[in-house]
ModelCIF file with pLDDT and N, C-alpha, C, O atoms, coordinates in Angstrom:
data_MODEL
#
_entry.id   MODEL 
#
_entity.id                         1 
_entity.type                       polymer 
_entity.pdbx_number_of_molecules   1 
#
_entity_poly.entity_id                      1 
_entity_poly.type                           'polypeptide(L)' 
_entity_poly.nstd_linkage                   no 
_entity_poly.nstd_monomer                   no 
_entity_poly.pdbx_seq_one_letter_code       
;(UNK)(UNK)(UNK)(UNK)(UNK)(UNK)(UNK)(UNK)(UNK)(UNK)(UNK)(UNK)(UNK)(UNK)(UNK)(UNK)
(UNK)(UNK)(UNK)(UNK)(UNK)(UNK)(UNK)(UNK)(UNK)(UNK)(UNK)(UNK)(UNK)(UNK)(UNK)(UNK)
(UNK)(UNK)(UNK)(UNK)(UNK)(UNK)(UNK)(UNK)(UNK)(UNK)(UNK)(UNK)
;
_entity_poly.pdbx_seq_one_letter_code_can   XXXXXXXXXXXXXXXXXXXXXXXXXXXXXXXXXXXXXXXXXXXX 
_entity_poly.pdbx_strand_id                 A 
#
loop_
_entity_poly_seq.entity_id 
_entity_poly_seq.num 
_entity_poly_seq.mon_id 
_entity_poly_seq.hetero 
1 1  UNK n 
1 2  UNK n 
1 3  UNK n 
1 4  UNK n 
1 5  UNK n 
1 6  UNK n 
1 7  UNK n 
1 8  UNK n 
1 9  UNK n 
1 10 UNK n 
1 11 UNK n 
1 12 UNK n 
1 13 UNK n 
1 14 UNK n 
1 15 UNK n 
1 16 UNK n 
1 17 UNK n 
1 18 UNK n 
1 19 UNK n 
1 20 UNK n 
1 21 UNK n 
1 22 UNK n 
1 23 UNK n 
1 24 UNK n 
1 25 UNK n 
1 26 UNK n 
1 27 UNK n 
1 28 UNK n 
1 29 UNK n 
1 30 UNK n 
1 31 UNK n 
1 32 UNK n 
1 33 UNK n 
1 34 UNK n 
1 35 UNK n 
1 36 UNK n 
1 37 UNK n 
1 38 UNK n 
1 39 UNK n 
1 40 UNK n 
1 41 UNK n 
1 42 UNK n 
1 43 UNK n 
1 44 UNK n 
#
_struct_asym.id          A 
_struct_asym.entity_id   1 
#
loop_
_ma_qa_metric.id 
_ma_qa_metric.mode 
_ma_qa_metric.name 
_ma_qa_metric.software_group_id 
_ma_qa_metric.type 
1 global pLDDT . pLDDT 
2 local  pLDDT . pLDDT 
#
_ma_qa_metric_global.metric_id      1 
_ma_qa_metric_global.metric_value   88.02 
_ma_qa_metric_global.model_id       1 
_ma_qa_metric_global.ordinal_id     1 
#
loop_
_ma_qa_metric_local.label_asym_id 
_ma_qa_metric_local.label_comp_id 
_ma_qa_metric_local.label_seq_id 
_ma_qa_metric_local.metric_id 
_ma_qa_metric_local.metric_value 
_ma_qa_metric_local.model_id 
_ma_qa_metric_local.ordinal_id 
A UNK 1  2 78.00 1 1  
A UNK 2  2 75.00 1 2  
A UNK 3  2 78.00 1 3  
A UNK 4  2 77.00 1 4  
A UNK 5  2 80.00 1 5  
A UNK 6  2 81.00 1 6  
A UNK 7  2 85.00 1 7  
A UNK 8  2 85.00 1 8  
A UNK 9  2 85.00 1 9  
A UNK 10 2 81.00 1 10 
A UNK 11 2 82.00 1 11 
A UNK 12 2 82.00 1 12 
A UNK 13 2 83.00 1 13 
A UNK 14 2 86.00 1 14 
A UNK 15 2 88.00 1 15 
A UNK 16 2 89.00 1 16 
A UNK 17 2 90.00 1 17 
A UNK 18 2 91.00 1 18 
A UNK 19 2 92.00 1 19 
A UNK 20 2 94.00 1 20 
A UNK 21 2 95.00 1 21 
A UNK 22 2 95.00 1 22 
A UNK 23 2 96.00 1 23 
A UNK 24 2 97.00 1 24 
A UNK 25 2 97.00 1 25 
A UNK 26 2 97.00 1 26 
A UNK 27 2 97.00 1 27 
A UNK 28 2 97.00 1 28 
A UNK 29 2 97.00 1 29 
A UNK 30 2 97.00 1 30 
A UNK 31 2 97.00 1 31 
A UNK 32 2 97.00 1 32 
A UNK 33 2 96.00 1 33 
A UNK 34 2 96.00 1 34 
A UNK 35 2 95.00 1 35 
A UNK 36 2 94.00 1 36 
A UNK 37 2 93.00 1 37 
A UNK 38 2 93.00 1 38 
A UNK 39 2 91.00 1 39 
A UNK 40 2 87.00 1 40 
A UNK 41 2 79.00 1 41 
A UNK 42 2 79.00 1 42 
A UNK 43 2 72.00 1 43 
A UNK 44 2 57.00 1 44 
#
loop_
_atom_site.group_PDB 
_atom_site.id 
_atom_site.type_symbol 
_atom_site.label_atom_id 
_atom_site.label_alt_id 
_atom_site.label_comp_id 
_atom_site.label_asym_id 
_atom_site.label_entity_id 
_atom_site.label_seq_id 
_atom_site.pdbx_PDB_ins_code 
_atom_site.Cartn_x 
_atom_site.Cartn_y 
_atom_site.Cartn_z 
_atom_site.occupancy 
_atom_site.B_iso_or_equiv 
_atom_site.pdbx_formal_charge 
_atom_site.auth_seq_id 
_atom_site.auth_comp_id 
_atom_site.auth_asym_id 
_atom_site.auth_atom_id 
_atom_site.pdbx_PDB_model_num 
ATOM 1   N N  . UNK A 1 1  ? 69.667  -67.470 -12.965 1.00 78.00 ? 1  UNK A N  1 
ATOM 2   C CA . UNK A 1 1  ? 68.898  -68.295 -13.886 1.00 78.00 ? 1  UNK A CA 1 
ATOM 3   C C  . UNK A 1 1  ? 67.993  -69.234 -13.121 1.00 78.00 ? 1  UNK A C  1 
ATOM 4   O O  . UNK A 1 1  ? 67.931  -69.157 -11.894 1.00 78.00 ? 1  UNK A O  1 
ATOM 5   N N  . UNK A 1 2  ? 67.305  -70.096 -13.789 1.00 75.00 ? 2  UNK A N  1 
ATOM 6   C CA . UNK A 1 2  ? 66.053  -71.055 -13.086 1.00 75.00 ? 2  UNK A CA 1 
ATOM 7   C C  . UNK A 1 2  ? 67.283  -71.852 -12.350 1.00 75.00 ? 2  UNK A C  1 
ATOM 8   O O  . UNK A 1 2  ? 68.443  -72.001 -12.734 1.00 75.00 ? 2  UNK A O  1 
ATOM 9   N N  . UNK A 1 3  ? 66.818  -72.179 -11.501 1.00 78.00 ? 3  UNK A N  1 
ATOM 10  C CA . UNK A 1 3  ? 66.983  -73.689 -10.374 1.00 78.00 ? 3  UNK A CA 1 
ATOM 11  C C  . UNK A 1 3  ? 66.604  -74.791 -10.524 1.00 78.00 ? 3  UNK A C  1 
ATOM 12  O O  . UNK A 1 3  ? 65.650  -74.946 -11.286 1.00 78.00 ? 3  UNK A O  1 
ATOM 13  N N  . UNK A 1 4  ? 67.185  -75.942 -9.878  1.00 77.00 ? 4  UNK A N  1 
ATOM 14  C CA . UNK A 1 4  ? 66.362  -77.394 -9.815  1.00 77.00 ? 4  UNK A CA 1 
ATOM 15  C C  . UNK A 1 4  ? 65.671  -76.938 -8.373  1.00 77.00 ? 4  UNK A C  1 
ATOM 16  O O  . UNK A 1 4  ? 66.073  -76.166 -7.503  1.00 77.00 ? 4  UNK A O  1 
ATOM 17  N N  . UNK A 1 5  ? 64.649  -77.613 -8.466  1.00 80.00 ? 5  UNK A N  1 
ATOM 18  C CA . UNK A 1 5  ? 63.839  -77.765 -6.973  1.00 80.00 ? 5  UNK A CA 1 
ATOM 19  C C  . UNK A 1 5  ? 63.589  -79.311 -6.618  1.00 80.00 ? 5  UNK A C  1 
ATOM 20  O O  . UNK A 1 5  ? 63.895  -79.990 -7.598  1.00 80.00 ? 5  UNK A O  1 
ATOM 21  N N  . UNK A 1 6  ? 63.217  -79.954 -5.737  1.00 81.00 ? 6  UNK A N  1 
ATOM 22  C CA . UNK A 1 6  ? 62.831  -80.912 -5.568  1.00 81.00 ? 6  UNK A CA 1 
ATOM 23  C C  . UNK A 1 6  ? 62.424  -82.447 -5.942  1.00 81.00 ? 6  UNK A C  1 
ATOM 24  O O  . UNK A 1 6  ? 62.685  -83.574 -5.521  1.00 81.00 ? 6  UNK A O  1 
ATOM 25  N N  . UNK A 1 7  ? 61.434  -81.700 -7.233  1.00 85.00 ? 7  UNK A N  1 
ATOM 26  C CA . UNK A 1 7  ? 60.979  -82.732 -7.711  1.00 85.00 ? 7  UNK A CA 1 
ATOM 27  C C  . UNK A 1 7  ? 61.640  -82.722 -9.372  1.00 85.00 ? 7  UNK A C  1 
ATOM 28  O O  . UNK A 1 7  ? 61.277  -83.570 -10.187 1.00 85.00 ? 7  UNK A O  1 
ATOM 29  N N  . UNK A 1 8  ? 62.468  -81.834 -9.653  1.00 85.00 ? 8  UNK A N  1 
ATOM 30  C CA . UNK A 1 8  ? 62.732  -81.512 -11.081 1.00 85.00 ? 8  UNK A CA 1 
ATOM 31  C C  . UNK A 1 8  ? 64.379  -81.036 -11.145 1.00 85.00 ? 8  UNK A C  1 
ATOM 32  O O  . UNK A 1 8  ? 64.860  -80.545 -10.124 1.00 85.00 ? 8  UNK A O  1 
ATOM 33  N N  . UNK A 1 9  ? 65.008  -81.151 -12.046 1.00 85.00 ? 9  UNK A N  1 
ATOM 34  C CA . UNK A 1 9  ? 66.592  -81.433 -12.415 1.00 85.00 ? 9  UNK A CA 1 
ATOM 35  C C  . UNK A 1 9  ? 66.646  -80.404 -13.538 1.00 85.00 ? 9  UNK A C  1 
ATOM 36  O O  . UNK A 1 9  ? 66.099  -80.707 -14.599 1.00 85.00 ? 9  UNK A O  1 
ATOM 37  N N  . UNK A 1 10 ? 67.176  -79.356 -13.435 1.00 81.00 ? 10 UNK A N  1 
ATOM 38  C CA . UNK A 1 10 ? 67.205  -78.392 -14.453 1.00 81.00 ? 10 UNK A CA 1 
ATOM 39  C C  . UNK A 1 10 ? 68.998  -78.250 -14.973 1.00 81.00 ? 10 UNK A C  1 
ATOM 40  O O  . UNK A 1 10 ? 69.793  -77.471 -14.447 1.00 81.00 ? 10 UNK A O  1 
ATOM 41  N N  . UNK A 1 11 ? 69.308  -79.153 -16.042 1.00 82.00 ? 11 UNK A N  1 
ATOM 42  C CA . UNK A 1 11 ? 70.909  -79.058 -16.360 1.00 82.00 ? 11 UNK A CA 1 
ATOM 43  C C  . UNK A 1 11 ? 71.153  -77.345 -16.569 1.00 82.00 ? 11 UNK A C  1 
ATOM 44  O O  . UNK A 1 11 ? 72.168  -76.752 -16.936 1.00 82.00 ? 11 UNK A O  1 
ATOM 45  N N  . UNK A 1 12 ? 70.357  -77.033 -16.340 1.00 82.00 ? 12 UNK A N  1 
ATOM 46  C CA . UNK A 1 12 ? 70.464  -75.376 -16.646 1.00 82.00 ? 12 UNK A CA 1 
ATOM 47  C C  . UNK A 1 12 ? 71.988  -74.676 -16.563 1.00 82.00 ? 12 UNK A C  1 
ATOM 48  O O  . UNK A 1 12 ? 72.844  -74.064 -17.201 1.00 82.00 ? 12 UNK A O  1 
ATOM 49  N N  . UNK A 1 13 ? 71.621  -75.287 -15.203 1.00 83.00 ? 13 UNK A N  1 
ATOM 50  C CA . UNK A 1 13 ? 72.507  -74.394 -13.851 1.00 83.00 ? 13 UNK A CA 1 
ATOM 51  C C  . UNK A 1 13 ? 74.213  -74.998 -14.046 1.00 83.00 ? 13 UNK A C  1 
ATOM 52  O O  . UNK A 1 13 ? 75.125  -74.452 -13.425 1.00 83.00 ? 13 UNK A O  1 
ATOM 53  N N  . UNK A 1 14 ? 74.443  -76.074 -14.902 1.00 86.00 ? 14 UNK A N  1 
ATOM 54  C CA . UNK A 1 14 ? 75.900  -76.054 -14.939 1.00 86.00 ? 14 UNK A CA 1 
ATOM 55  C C  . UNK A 1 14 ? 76.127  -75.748 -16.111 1.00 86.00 ? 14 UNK A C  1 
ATOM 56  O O  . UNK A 1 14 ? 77.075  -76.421 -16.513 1.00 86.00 ? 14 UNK A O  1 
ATOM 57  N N  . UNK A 1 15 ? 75.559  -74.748 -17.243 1.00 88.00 ? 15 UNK A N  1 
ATOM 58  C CA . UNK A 1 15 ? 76.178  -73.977 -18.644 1.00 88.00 ? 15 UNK A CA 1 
ATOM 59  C C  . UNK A 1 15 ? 77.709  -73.260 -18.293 1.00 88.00 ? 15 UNK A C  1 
ATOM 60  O O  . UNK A 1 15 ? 78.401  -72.960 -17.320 1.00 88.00 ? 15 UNK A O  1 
ATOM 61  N N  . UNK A 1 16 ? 77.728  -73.215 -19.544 1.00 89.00 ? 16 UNK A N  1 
ATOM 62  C CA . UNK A 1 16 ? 79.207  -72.561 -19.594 1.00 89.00 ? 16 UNK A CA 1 
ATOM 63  C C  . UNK A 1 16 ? 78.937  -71.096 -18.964 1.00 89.00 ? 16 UNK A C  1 
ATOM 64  O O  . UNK A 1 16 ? 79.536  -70.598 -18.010 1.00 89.00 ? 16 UNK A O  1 
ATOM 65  N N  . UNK A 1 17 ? 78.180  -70.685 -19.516 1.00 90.00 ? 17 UNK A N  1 
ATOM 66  C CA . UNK A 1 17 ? 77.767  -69.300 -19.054 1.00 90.00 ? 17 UNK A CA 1 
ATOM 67  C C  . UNK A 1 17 ? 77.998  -68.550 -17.683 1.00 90.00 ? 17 UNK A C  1 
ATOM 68  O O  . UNK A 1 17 ? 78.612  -67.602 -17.195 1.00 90.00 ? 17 UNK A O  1 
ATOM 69  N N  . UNK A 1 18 ? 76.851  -69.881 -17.269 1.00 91.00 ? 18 UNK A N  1 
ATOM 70  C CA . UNK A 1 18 ? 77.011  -69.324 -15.623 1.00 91.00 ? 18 UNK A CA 1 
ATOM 71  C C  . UNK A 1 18 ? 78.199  -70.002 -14.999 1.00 91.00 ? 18 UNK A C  1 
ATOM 72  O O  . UNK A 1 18 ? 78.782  -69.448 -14.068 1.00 91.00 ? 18 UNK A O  1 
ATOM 73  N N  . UNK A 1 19 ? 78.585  -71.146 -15.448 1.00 92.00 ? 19 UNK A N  1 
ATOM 74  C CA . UNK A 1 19 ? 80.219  -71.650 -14.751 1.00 92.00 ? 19 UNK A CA 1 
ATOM 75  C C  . UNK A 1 19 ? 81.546  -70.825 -15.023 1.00 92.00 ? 19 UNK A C  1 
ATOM 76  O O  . UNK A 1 19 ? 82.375  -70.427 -14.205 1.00 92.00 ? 19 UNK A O  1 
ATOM 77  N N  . UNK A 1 20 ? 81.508  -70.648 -16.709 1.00 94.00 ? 20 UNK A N  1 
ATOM 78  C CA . UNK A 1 20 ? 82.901  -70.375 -16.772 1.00 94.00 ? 20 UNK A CA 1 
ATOM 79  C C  . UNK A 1 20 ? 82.503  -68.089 -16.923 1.00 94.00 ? 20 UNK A C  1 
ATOM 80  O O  . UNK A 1 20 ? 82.848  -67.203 -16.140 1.00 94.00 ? 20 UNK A O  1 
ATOM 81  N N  . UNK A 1 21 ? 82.031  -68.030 -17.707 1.00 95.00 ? 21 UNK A N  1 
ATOM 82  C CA . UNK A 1 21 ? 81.909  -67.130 -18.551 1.00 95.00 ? 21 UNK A CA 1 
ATOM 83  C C  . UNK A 1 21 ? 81.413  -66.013 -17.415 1.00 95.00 ? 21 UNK A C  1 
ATOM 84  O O  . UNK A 1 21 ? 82.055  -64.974 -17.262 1.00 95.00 ? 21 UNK A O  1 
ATOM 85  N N  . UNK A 1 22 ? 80.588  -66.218 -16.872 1.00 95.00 ? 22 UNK A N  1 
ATOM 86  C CA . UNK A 1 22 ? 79.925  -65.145 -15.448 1.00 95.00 ? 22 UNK A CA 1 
ATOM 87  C C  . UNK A 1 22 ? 81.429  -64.445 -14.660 1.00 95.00 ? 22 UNK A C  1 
ATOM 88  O O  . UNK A 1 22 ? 81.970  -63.340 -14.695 1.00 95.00 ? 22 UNK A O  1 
ATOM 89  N N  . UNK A 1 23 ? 81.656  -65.469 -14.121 1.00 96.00 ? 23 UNK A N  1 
ATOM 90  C CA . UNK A 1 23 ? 83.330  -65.347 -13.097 1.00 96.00 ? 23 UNK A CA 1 
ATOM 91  C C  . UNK A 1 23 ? 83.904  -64.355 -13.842 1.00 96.00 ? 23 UNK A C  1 
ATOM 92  O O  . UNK A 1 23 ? 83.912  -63.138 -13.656 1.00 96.00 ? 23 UNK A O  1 
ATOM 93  N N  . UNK A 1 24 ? 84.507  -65.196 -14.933 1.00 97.00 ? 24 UNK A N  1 
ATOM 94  C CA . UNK A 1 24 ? 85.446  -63.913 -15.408 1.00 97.00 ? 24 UNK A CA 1 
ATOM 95  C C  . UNK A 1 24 ? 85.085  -62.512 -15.764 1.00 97.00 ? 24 UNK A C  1 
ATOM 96  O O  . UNK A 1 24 ? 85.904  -61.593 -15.781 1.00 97.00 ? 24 UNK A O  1 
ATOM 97  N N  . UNK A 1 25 ? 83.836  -62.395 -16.043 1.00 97.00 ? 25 UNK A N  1 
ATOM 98  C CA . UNK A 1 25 ? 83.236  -61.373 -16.550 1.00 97.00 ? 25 UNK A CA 1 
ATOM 99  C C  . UNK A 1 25 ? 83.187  -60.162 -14.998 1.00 97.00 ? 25 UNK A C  1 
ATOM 100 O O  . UNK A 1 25 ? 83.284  -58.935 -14.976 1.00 97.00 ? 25 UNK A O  1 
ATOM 101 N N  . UNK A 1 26 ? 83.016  -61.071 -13.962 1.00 97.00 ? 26 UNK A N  1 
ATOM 102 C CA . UNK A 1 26 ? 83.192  -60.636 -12.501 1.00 97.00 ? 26 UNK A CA 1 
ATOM 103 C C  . UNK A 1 26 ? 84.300  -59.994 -12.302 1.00 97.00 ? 26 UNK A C  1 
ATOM 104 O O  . UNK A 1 26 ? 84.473  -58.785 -12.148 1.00 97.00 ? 26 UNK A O  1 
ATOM 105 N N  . UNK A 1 27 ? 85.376  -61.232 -12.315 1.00 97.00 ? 27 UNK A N  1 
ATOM 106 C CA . UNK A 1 27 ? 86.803  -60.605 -11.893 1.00 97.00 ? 27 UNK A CA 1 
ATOM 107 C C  . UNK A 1 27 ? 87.574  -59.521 -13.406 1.00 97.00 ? 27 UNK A C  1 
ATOM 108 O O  . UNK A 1 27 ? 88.702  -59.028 -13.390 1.00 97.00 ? 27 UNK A O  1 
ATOM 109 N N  . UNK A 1 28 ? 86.764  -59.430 -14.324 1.00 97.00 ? 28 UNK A N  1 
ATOM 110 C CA . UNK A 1 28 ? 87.663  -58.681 -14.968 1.00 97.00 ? 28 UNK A CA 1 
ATOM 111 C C  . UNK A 1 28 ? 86.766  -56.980 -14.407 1.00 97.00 ? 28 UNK A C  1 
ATOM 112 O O  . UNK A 1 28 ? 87.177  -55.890 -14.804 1.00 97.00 ? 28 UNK A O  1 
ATOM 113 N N  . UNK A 1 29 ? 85.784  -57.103 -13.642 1.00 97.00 ? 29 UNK A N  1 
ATOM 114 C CA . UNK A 1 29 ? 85.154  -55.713 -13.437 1.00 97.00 ? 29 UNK A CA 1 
ATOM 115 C C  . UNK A 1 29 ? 85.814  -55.304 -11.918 1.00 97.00 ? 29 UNK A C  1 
ATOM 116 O O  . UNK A 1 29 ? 86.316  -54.213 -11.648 1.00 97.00 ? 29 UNK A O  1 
ATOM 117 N N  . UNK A 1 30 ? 85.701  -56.287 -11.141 1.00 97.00 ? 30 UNK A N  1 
ATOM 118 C CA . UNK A 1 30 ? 86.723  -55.896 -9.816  1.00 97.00 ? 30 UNK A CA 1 
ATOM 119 C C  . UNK A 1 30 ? 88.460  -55.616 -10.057 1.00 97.00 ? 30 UNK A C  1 
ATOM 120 O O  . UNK A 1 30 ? 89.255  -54.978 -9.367  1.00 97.00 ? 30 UNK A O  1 
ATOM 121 N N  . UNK A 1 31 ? 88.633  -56.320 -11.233 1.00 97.00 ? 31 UNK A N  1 
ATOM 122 C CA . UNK A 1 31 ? 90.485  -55.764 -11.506 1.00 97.00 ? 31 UNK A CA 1 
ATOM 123 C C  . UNK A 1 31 ? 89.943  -54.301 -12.128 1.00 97.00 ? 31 UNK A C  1 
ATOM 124 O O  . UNK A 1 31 ? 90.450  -53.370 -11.503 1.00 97.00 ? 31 UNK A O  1 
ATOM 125 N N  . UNK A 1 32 ? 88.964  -53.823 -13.291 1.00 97.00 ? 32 UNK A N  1 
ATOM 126 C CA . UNK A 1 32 ? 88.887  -52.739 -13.507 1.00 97.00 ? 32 UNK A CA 1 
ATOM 127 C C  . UNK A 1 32 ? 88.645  -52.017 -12.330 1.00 97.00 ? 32 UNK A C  1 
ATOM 128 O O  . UNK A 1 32 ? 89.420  -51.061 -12.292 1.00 97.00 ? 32 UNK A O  1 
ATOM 129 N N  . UNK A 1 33 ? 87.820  -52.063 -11.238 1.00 96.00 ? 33 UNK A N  1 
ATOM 130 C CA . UNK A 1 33 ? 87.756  -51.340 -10.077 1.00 96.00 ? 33 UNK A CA 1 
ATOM 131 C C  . UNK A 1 33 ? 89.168  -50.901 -9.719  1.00 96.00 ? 33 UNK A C  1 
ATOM 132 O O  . UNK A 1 33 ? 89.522  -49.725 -9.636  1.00 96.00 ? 33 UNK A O  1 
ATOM 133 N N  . UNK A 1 34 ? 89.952  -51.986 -9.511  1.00 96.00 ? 34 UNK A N  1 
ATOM 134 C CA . UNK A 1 34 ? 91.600  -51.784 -9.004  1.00 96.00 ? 34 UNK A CA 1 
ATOM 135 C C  . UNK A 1 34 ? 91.714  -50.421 -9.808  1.00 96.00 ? 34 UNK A C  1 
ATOM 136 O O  . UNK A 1 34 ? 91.380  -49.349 -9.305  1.00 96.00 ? 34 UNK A O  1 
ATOM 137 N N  . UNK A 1 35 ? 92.113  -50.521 -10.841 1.00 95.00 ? 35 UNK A N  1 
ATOM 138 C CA . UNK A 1 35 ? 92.805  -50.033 -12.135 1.00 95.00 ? 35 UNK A CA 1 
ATOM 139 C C  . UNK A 1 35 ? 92.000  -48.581 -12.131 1.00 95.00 ? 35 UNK A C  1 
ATOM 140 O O  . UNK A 1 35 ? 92.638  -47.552 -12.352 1.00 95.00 ? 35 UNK A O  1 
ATOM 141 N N  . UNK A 1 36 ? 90.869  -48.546 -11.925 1.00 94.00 ? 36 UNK A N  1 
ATOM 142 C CA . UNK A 1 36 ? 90.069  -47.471 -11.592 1.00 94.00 ? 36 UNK A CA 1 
ATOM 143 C C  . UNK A 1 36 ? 90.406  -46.502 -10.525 1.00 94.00 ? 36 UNK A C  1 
ATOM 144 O O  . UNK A 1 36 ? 90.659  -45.297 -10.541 1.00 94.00 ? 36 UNK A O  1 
ATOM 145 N N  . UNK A 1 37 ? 90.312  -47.613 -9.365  1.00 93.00 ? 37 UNK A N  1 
ATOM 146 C CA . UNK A 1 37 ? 91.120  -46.296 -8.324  1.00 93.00 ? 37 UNK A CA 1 
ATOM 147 C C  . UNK A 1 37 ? 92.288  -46.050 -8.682  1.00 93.00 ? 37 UNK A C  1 
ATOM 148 O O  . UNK A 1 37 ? 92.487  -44.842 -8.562  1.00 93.00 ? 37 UNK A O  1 
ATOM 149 N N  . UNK A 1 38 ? 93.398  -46.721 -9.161  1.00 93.00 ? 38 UNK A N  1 
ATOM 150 C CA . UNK A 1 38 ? 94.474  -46.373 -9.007  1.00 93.00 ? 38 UNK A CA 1 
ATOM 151 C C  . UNK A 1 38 ? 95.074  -45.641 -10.193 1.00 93.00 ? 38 UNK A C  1 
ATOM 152 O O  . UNK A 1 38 ? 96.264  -45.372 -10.363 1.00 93.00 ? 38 UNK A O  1 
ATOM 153 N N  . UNK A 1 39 ? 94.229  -45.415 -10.844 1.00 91.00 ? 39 UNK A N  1 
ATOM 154 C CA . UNK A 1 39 ? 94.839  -44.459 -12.347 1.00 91.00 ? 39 UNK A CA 1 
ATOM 155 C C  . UNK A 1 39 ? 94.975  -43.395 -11.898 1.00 91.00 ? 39 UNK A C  1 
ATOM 156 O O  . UNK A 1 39 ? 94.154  -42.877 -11.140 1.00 91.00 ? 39 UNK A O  1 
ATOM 157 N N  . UNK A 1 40 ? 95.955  -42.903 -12.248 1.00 87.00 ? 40 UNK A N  1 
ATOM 158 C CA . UNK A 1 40 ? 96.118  -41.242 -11.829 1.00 87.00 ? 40 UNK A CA 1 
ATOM 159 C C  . UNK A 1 40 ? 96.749  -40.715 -13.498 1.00 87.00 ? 40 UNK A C  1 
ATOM 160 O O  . UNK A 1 40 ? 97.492  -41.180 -14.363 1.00 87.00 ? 40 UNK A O  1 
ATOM 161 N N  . UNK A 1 41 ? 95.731  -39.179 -13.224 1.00 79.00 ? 41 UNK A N  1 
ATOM 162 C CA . UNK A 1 41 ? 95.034  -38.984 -14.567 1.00 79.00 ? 41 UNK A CA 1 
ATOM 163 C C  . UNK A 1 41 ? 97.019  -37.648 -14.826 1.00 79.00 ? 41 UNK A C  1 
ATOM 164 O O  . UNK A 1 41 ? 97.443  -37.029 -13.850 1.00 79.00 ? 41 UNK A O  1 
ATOM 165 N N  . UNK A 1 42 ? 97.665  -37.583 -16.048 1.00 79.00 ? 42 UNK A N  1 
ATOM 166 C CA . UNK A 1 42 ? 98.841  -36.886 -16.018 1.00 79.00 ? 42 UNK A CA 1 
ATOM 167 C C  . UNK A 1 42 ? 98.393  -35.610 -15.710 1.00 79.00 ? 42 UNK A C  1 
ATOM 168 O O  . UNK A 1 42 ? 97.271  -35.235 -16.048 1.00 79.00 ? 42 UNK A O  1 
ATOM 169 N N  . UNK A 1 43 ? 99.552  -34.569 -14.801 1.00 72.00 ? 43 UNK A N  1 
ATOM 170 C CA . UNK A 1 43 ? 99.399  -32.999 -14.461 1.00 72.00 ? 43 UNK A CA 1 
ATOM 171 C C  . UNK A 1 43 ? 99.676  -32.701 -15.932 1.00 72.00 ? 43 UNK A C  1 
ATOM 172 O O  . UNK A 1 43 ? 100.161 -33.486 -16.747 1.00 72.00 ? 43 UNK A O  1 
ATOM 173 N N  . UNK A 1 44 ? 99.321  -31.541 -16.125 1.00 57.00 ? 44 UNK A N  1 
ATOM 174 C CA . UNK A 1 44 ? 99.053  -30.648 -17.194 1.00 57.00 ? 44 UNK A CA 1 
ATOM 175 C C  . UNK A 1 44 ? 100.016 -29.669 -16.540 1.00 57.00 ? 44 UNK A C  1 
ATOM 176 O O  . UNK A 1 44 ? 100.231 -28.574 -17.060 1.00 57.00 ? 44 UNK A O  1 
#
């Protein structure tokens, strides 16, 4: 998302979004990675 720079203060950058809501959205795709490799699909 936008930045503060220098001369300007953008409260942007501490939303819930990008604080809380991003992360988890992260770590719930790297635990699916886990869960991904490690599924093993049943023999037939």
């Amino acid at each position: 998302g936008a930045s503060s720079d220098e001369k300007t203060f953008n409260p942007e950058i501490f939303s819930d979004m990008r604080i809380k809501v991003a992360p988890i959205v992260c770590l719930v795709g790297f635990l699916s990675v886990i869960c991904g490799i490690m599924y093993r699909p049943k023999n037939k």
